[in-house]
N, C-alpha and C. Protein backbone atom coordinates (compact mmCIF):
# COMPACT_ATOMS: atom_id res chain seq x y z
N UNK A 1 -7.51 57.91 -12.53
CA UNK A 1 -7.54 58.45 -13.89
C UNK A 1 -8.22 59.82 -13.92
N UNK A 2 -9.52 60.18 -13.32
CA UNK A 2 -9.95 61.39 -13.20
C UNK A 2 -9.28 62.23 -12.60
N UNK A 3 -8.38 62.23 -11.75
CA UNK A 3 -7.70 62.90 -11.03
C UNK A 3 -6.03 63.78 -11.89
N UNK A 4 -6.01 62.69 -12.99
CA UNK A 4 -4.75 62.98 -13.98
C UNK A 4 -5.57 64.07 -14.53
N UNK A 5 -6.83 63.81 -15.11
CA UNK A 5 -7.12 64.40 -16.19
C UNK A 5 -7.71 65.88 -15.72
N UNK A 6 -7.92 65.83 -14.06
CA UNK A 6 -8.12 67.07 -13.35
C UNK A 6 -7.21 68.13 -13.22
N UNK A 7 -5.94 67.39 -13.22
CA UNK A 7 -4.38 68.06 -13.54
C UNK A 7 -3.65 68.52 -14.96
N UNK A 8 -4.01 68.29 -15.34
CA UNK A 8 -4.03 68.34 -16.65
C UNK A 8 -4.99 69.30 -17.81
N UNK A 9 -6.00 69.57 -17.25
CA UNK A 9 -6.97 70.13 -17.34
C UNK A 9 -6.34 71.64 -18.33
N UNK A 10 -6.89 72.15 -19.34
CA UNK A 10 -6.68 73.18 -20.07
C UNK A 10 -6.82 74.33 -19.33
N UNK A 11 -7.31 74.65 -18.22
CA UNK A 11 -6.90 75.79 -18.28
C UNK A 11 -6.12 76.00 -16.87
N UNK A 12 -5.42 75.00 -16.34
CA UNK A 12 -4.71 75.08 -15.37
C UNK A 12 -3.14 75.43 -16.42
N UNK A 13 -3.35 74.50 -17.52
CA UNK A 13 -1.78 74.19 -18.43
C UNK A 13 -2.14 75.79 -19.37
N UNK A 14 -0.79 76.43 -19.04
CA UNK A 14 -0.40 77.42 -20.80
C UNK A 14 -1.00 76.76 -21.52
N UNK A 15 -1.77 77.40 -22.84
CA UNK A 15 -1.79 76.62 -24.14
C UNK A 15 -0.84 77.76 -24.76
N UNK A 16 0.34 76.75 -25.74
CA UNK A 16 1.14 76.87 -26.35
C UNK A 16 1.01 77.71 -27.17
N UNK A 17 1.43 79.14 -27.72
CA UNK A 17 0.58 79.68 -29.03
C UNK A 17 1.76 78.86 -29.94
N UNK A 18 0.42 78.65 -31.31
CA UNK A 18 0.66 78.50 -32.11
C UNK A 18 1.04 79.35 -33.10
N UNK A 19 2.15 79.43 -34.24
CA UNK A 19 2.02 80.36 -35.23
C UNK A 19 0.82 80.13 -36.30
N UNK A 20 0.35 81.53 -36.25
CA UNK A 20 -1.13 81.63 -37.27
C UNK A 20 -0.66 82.66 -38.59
N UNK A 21 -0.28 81.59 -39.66
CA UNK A 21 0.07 82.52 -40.66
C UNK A 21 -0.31 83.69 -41.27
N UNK A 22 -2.14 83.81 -40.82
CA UNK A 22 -2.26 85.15 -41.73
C UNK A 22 -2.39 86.28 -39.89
N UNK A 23 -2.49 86.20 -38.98
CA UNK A 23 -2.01 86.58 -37.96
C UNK A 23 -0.87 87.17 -37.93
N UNK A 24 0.32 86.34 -37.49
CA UNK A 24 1.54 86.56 -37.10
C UNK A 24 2.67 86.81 -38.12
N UNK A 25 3.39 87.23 -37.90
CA UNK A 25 4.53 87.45 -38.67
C UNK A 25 5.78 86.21 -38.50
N UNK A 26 6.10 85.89 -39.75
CA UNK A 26 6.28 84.95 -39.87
C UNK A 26 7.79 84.78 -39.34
N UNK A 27 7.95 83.45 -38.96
CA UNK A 27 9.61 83.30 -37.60
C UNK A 27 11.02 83.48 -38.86
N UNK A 28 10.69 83.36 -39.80
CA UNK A 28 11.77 83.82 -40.67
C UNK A 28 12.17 85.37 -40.71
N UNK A 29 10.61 85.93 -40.81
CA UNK A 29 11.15 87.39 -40.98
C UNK A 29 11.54 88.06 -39.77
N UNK A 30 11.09 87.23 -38.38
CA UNK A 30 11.42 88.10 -37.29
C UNK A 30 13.06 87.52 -37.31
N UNK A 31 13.44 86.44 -37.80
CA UNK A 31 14.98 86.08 -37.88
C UNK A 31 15.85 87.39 -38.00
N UNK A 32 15.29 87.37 -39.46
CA UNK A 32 15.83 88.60 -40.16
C UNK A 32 16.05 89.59 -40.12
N UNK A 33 15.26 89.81 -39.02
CA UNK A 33 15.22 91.55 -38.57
C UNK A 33 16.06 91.19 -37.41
N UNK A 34 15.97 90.42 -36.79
CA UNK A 34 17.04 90.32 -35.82
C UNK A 34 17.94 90.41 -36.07
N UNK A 35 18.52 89.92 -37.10
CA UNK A 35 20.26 89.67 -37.80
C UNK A 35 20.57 91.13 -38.19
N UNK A 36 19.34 91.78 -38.95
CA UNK A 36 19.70 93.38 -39.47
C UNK A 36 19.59 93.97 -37.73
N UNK A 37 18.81 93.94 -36.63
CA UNK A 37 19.22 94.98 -35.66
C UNK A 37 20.77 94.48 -35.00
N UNK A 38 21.22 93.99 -35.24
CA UNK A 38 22.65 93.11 -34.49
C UNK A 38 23.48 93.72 -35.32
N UNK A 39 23.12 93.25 -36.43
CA UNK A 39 24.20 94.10 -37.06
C UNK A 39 24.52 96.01 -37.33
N UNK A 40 23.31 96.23 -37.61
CA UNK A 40 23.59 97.54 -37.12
C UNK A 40 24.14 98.02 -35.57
N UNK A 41 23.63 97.00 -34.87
CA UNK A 41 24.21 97.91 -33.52
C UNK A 41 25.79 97.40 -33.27
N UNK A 42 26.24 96.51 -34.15
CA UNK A 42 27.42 96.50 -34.37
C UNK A 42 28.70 97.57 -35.16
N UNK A 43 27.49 97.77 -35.90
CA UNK A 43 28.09 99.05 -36.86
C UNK A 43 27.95 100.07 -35.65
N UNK A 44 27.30 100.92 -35.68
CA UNK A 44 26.86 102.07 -34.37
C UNK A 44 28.46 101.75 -33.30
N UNK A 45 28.18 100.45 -32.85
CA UNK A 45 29.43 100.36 -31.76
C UNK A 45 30.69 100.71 -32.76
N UNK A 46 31.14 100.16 -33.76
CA UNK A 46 32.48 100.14 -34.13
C UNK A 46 32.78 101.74 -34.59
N UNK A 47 31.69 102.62 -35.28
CA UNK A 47 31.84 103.94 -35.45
C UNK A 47 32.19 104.62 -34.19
N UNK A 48 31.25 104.53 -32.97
CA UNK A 48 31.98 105.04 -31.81
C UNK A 48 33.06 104.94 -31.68
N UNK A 49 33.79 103.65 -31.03
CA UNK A 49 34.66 103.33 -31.00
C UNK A 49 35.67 104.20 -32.12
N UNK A 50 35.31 103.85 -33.08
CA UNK A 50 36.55 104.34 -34.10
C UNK A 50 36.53 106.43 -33.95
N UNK A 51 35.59 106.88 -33.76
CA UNK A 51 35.75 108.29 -33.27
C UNK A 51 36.55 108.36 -31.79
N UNK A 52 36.14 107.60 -31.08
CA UNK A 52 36.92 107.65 -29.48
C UNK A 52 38.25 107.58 -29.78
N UNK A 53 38.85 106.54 -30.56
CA UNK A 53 40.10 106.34 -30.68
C UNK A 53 41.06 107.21 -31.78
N UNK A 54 40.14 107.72 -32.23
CA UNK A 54 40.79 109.00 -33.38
C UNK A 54 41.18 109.86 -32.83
N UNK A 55 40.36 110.74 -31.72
CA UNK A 55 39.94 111.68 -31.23
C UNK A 55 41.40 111.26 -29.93
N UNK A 56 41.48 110.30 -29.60
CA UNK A 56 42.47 110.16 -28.33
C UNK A 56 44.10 110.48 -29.05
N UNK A 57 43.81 110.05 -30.25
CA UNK A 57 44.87 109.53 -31.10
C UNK A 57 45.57 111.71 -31.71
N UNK A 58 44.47 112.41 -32.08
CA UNK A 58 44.71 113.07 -32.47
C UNK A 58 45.21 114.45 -31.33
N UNK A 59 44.13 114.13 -30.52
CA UNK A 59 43.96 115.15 -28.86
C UNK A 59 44.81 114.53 -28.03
């Protein structure tokens, strides 16, 4: 039994972070910002794209 609890031991194991609400920013809003940078870099890609193919289209 001492030998589990030698393995086991805190500072051999990660401790897990926890979310600390007035700390951290909260996992919703980092959602969110994720969804807005995706989507912009979706936009960004399709404008390229749509100049490349104008530009081939016209030249």
């Amino acid at each position: 039994m001492a030998e589990a609890q030698k393995r086991l031991s805190p500072s051999t194991l990660k401790r897990r972070q926890r979310f600390h609400p007035k700390r951290d920013v909260r996992p919703a809003v980092l959602a969110k910002a994720n969804r807005l940078v995706i989507w912009v870099a979706a936009f960004i890609g399709l404008a390229f794209l749509t100049v490349i193919i104008t530009q081939a289209m016209l030249g």
